[in-house]
N, C-alpha and C. Protein backbone atom coordinates (compact mmCIF):
# COMPACT_ATOMS: atom_id res chain seq x y z
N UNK A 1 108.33 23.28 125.86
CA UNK A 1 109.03 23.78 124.69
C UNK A 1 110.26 24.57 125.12
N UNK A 2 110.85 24.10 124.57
CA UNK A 2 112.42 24.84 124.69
C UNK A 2 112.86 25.71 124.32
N UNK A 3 112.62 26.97 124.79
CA UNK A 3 112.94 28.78 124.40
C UNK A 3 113.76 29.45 123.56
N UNK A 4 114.77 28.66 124.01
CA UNK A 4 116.28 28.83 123.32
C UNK A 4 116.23 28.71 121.71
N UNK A 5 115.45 27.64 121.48
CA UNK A 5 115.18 26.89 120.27
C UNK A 5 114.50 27.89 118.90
N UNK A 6 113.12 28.08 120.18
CA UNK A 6 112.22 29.20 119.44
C UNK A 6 113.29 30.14 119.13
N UNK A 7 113.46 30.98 120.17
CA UNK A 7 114.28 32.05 119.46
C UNK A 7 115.40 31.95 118.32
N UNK A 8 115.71 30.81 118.39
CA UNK A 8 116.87 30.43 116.94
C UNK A 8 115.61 30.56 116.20
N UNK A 9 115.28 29.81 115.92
CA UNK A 9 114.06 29.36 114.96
C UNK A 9 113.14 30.96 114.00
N UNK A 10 112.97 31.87 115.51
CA UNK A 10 112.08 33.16 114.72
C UNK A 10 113.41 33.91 114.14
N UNK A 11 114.99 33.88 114.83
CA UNK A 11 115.74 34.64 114.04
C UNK A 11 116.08 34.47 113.09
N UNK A 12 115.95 32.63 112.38
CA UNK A 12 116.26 32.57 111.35
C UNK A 12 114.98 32.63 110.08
N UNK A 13 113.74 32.69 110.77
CA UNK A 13 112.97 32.88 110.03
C UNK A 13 113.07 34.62 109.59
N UNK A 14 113.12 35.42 110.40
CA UNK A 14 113.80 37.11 110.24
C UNK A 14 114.57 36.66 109.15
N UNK A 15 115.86 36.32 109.49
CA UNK A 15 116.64 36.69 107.92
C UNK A 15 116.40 36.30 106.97
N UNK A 16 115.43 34.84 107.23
CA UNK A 16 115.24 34.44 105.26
C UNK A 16 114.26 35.35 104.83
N UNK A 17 113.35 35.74 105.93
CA UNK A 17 112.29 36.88 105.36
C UNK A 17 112.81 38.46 104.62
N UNK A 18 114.28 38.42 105.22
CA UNK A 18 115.33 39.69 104.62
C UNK A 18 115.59 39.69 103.88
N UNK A 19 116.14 38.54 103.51
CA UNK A 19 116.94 38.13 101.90
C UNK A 19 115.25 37.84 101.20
N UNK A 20 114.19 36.96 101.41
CA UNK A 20 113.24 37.07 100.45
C UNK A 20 112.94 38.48 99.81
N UNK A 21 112.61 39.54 100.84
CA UNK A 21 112.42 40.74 100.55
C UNK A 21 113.25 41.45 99.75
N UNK A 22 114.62 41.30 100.07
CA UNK A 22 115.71 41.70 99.08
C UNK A 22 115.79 41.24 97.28
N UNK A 23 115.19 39.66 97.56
CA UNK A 23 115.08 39.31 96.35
C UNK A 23 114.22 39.77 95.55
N UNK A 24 113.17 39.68 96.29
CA UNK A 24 111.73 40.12 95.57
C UNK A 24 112.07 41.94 94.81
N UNK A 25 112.56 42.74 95.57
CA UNK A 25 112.90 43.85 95.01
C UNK A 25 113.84 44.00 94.15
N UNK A 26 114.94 43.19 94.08
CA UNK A 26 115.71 42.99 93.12
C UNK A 26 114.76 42.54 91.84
N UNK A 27 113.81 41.00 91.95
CA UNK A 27 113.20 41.00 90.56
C UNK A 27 112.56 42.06 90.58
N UNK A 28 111.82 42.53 90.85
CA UNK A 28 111.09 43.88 90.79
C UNK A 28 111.63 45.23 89.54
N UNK A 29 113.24 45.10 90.04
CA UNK A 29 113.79 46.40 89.46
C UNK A 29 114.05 45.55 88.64
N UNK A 30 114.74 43.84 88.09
CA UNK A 30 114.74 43.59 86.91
C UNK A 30 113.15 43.78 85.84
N UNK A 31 111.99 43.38 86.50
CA UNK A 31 111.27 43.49 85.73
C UNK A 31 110.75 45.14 84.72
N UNK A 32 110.67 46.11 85.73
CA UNK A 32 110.75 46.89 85.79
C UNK A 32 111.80 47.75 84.64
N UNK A 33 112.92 47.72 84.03
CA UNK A 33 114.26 47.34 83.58
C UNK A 33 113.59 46.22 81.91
N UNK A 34 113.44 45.28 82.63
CA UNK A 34 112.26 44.73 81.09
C UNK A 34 112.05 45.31 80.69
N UNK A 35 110.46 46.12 80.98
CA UNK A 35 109.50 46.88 80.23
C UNK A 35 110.38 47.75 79.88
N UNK A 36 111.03 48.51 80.33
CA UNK A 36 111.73 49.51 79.93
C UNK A 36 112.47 49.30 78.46
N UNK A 37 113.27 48.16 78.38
CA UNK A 37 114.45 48.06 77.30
C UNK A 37 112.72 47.28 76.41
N UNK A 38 112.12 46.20 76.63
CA UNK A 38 111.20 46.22 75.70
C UNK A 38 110.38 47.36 75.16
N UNK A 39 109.96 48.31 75.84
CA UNK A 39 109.76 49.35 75.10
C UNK A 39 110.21 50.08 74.20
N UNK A 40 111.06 50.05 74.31
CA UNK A 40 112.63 50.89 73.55
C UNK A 40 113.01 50.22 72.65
N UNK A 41 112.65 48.96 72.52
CA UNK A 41 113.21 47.62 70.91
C UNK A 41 112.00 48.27 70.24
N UNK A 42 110.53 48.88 71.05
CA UNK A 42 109.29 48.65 70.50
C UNK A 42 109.42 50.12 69.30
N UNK A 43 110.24 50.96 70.22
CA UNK A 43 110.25 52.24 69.45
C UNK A 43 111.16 52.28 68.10
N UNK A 44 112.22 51.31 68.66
CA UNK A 44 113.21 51.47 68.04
C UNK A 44 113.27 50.43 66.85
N UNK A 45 112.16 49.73 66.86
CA UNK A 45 112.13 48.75 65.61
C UNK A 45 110.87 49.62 64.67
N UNK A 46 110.13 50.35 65.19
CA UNK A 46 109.11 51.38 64.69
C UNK A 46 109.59 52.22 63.00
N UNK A 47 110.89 52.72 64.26
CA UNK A 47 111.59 53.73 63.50
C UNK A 47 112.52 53.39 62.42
N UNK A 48 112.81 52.02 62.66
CA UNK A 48 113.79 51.66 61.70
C UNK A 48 112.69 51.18 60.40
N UNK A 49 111.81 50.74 60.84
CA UNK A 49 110.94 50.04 59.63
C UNK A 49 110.48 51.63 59.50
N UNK A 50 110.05 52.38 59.37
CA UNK A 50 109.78 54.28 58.44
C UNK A 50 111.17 54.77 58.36
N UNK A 51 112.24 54.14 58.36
CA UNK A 51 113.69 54.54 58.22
C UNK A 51 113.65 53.81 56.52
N UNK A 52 113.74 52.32 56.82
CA UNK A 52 113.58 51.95 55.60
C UNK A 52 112.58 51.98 54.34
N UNK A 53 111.76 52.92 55.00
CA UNK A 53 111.02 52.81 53.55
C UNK A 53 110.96 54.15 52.81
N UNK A 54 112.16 55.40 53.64
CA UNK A 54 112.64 56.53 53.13
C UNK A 54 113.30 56.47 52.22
N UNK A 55 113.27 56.92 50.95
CA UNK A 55 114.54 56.89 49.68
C UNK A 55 115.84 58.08 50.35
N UNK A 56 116.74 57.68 49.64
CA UNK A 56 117.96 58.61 49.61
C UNK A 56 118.40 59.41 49.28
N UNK A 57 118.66 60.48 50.34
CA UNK A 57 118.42 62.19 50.11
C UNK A 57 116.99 62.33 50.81
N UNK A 58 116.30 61.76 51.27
CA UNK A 58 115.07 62.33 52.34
C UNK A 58 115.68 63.12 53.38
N UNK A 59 114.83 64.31 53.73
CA UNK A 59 115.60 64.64 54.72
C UNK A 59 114.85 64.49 56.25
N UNK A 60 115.68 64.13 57.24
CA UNK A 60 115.71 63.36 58.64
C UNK A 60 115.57 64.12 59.44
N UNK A 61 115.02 64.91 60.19
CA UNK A 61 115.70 65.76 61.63
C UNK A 61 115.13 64.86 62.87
N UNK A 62 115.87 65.33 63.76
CA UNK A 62 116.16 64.80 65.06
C UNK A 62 115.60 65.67 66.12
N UNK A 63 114.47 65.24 67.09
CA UNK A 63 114.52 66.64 68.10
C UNK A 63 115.31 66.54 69.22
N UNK A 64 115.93 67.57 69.77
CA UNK A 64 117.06 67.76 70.79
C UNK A 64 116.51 68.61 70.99
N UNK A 65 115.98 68.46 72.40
CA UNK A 65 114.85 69.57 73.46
C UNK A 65 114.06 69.98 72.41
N UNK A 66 113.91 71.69 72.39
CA UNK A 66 112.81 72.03 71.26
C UNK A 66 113.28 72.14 70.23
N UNK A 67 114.61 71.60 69.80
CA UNK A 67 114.95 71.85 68.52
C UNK A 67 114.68 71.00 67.70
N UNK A 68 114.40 70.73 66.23
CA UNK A 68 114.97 69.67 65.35
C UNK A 68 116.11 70.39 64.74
N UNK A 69 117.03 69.10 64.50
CA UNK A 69 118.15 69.33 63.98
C UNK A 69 118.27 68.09 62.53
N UNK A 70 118.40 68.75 61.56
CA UNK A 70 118.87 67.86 60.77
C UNK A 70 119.84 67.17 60.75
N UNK A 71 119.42 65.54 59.95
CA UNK A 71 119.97 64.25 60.15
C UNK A 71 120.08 63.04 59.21
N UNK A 72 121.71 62.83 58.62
CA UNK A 72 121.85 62.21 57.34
C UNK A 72 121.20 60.80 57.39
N UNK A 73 120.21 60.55 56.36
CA UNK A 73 119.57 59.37 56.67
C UNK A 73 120.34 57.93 57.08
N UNK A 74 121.33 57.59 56.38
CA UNK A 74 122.40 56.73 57.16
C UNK A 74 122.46 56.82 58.24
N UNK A 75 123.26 57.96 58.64
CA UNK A 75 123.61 58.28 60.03
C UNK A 75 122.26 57.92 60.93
N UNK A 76 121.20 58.32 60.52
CA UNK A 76 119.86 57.87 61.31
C UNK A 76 119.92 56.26 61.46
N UNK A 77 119.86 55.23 60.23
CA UNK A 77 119.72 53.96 60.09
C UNK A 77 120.74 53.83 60.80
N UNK A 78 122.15 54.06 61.17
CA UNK A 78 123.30 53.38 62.01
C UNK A 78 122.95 53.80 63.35
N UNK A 79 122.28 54.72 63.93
CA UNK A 79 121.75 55.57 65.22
C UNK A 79 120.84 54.19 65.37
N UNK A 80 120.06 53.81 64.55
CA UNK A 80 118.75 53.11 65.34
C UNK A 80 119.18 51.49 65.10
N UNK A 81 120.41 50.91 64.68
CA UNK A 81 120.61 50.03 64.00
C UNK A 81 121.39 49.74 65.53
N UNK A 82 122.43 50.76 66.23
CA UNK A 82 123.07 50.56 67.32
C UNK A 82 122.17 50.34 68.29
N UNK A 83 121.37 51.14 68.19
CA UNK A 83 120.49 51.49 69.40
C UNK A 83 119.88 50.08 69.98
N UNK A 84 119.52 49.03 68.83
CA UNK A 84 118.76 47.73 68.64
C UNK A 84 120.13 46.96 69.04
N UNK A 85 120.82 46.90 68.43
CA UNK A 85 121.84 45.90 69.76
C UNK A 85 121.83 46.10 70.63
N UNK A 86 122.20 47.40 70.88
CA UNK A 86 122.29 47.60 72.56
C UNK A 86 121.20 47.01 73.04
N UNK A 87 119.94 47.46 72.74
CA UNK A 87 119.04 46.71 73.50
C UNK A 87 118.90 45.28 73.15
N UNK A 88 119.41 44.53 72.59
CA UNK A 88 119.00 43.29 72.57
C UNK A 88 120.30 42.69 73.30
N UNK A 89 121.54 43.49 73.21
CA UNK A 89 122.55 42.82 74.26
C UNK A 89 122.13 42.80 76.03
N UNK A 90 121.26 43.90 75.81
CA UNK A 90 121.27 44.25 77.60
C UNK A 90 119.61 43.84 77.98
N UNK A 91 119.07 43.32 77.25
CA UNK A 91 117.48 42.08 77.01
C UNK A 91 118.82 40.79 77.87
């Protein structure tokens, strides 16, 4: 057996094993990145369906850290209305 050969042979088996590894972690952080934005359609389609079944003039607040802050119900429905593209552009 011819030495020279082997050693081509295990170095190129090394790098495809580099780039596999590279890939594999790349899907990884896409999947990962999934769950994430699917979760977030999950919340965010939640909220819009108890958005719509609020009449007008309900009042909305928002929590920001420990606060709630009140929040014009529109302004809420256009908050969660964006929020759902975004995530379905970046799905």
């Amino acid at each position: 057996m011819n030495i020279p050969n082997l050693d081509k042979v295990k170095k190129h088996y090394e790098e495809q094993m580099k780039k596999y590894q590279s890939v594999e972690k790349e899907r990884e952080k896409v999947i990962i990145n999934r769950q994430q934005l699917e979760a977030q359609l999950t919340e965010n389609n939640l909220v819009k369906t108890e958005l719509d079944l609020l009449e007008s003039g309900t009042n909305i607040f928002k929590l920001v850290g420990p606060t709630l802050i009140k929040q014009d119900l529109d302004e809420s429905k256009n908050t969660v209305n964006k929020r759902l593209e975004y995530i379905g552009e970046e799905m």
